[in-house]
Protein backbone atom coordinates (compact mmCIF):
# COMPACT_ATOMS: atom_id res chain seq x y z
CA UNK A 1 157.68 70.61 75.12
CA UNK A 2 155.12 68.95 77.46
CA UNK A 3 153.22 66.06 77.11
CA UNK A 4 150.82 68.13 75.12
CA UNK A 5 150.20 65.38 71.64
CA UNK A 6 149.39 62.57 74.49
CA UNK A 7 147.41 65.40 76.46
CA UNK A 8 145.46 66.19 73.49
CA UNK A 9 144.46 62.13 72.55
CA UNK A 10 143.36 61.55 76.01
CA UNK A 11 141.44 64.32 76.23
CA UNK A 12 139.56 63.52 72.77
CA UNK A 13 138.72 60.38 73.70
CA UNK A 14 137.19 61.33 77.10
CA UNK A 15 135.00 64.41 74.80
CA UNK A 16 133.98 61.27 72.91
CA UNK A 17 132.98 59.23 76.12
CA UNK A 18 131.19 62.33 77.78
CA UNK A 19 129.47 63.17 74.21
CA UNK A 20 128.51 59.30 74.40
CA UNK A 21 127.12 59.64 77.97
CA UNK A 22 125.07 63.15 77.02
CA UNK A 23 127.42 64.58 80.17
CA UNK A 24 127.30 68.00 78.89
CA UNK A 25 129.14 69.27 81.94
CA UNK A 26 132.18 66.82 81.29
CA UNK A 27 131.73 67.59 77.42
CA UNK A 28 132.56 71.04 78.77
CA UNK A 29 135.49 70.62 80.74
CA UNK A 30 137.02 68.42 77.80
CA UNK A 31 136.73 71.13 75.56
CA UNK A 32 137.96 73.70 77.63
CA UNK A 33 141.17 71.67 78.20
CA UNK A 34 141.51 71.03 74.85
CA UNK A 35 141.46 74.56 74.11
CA UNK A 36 143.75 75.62 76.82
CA UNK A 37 146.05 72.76 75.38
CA UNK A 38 145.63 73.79 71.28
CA UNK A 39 146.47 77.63 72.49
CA UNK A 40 149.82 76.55 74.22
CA UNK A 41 150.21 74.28 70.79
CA UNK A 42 149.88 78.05 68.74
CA UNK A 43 146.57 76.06 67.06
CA UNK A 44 144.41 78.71 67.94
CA UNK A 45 141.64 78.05 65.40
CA UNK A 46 141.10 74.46 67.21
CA UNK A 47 141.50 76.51 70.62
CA UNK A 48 138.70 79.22 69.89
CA UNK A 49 136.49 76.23 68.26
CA UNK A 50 136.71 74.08 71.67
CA UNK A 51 136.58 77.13 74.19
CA UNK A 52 133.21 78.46 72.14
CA UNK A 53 132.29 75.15 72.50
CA UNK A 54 133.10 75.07 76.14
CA UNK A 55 131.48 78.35 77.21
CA UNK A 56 128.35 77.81 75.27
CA UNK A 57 127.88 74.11 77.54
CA UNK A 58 128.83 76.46 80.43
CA UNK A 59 126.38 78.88 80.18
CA UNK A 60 123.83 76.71 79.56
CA UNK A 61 124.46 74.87 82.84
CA UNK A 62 124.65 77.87 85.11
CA UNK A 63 128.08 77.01 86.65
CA UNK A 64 129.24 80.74 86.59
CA UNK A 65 132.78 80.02 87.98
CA UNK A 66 133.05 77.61 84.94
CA UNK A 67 131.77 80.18 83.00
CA UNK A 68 134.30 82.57 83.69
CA UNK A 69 136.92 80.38 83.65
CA UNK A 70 136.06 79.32 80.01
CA UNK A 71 135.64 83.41 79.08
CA UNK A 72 139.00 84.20 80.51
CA UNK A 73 140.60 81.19 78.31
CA UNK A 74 138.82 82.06 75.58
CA UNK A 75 139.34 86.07 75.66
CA UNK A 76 143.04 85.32 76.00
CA UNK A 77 143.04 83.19 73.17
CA UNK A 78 141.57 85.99 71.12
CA UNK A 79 143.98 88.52 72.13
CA UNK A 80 146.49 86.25 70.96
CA UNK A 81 145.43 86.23 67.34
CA UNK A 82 144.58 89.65 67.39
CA UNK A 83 140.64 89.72 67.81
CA UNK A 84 140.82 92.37 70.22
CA UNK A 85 137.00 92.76 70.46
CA UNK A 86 136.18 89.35 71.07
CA UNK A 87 139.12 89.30 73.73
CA UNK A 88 137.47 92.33 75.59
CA UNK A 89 134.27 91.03 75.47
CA UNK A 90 135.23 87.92 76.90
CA UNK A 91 137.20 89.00 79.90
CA UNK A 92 134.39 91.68 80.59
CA UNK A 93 132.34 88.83 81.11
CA UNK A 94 134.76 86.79 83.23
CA UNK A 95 135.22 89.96 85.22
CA UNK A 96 131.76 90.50 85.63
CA UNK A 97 130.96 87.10 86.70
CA UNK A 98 134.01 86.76 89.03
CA UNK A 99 132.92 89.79 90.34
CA UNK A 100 129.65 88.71 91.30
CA UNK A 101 130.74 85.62 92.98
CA UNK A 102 133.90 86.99 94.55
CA UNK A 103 136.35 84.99 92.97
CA UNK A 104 139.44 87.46 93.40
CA UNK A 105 141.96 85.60 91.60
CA UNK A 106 139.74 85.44 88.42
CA UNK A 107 139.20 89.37 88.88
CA UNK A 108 142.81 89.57 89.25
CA UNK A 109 143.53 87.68 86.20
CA UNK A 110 140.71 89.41 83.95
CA UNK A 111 141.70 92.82 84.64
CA UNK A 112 144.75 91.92 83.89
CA UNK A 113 143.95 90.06 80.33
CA UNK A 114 141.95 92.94 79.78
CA UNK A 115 144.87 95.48 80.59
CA UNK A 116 146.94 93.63 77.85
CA UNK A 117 144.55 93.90 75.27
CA UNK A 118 144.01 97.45 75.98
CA UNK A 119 147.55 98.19 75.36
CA UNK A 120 147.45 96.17 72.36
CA UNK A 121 144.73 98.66 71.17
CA UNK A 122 146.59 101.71 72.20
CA UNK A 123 144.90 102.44 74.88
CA UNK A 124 147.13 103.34 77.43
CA UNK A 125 145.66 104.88 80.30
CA UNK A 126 143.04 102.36 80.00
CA UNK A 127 145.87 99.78 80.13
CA UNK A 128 147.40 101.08 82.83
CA UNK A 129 144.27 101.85 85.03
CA UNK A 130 143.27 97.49 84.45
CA UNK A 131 146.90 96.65 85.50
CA UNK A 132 147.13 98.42 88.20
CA UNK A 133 143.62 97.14 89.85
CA UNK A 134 144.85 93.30 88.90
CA UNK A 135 148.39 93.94 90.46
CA UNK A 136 146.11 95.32 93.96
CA UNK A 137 143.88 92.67 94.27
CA UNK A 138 146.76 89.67 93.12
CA UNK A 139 148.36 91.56 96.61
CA UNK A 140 145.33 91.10 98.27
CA UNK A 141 143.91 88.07 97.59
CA UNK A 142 147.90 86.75 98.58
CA UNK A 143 147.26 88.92 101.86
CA UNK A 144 144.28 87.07 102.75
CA UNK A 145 145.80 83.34 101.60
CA UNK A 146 148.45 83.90 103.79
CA UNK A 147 146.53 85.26 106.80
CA UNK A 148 144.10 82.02 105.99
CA UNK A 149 146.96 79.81 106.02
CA UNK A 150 148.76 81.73 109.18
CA UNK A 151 144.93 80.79 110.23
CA UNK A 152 144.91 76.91 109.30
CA UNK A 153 148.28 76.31 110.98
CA UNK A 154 147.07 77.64 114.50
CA UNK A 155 144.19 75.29 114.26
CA UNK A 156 146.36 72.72 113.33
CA UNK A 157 148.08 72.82 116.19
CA UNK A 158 145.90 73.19 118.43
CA UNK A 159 143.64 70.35 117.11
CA UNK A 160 147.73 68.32 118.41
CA UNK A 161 147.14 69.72 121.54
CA UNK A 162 143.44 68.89 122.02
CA UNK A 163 144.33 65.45 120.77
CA UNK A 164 147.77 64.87 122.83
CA UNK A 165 145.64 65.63 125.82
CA UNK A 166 142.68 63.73 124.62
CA UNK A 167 140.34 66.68 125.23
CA UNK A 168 137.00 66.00 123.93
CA UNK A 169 137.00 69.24 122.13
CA UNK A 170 139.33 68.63 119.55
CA UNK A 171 136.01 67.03 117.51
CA UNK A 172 135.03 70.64 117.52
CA UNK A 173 138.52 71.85 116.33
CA UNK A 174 138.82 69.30 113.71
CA UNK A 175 135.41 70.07 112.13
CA UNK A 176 136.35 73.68 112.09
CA UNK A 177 139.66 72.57 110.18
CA UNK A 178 137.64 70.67 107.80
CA UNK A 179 135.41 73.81 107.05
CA UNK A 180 139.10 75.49 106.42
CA UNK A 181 140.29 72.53 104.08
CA UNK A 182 138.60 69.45 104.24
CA UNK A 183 142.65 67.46 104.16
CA UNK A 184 143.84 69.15 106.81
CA UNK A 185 140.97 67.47 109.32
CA UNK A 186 142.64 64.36 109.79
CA UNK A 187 143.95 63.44 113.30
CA UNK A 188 146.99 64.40 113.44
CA UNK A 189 150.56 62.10 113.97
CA UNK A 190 151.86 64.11 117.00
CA UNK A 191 152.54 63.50 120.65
């Protein structure tokens, strides 16, 4: 088993320091790890006390992505222990928020929590229907992180290029790199 008992200690006492502080944002990313941690423990009354926890803080700060994140955790959590209600309402929410700020993975992954629990229920077509649409965009949002990355590398190597032959545009290049992903804007070792 992982490091889960040392996990759990180190992430109580940082709760306690962010409780201390009145950070309710770290307060809620403390709980939420907890919880994530206590469901792969099988101590899913502790998990589905810390994620409530968690997506309360969340809400009330307005992060959505956090929001959704903390849904998805907790709706899965509730499918485990058979709360099948609870489950669907919290994946409809991380659906609906994911949806709103185009976060396709988090689709992805709710549609799919929601197509277990839906199966779990009995309903099949339902099931099938929420599995399907997660398996479609998974392939797509891999379609597009591999174009993006296809993408990065060009850039990358033309921001060598630029460099080896000390064109002043390669400034240019490496600020559009850094839009991409802010590590890969460093000068690079070649030539």
């Amino acid at each position: 088993m992982r490091r889960y008992p040392e996990s759990l200690s180190r992430l109580r006492e940082a709760l306690t320091l962010h409780q201390e502080l009145g950070d309710r944002g770290g307060q809620g990313i403390c709980l939420s790890r907890l919880g994530i941690v206590y469901g792969k423990l099988g101590r899913f009354t502790e998990a589905i006390t810390c994620l409530q926890e968690a997506l309360t803080l969340r809400r009330e700060s307005g992060n959505r992505h956090d929001q959704a994140n903390s849904a998805a955790h907790l709706g899965r959590v509730y499918g485990r222990v058979g709360r099948y209600g609870d489950a669907t309402a919290c994946l409809q929410e991380s659906l609906t928020l994911s949806q709103e700020l185009g976060n396709r993975w988090h689709q992805a992954d709710s549609l799919q929590g929601l197509g277990i629990v839906s199966e779990r229920v009995g309903h099949l077509e339902a099931a099938i229907a929420n599995l399907q649409e997660s398996r479609t965009i998974f392939q797509q949002a891999l379609q597009a992180t591999a174009r993006h990355a296809q993408a990065q590398a060009a850039w990358q190597e033309a921001l060598t290029i630029y460099e080896t032959l000390q064109l002043p545009e390669a400034d240019q290049l490496r600020a559009r790199l850094a839009a991409m992903s802010p590590e890969s804007a460093q000068p690079s070792t070649g030539g």
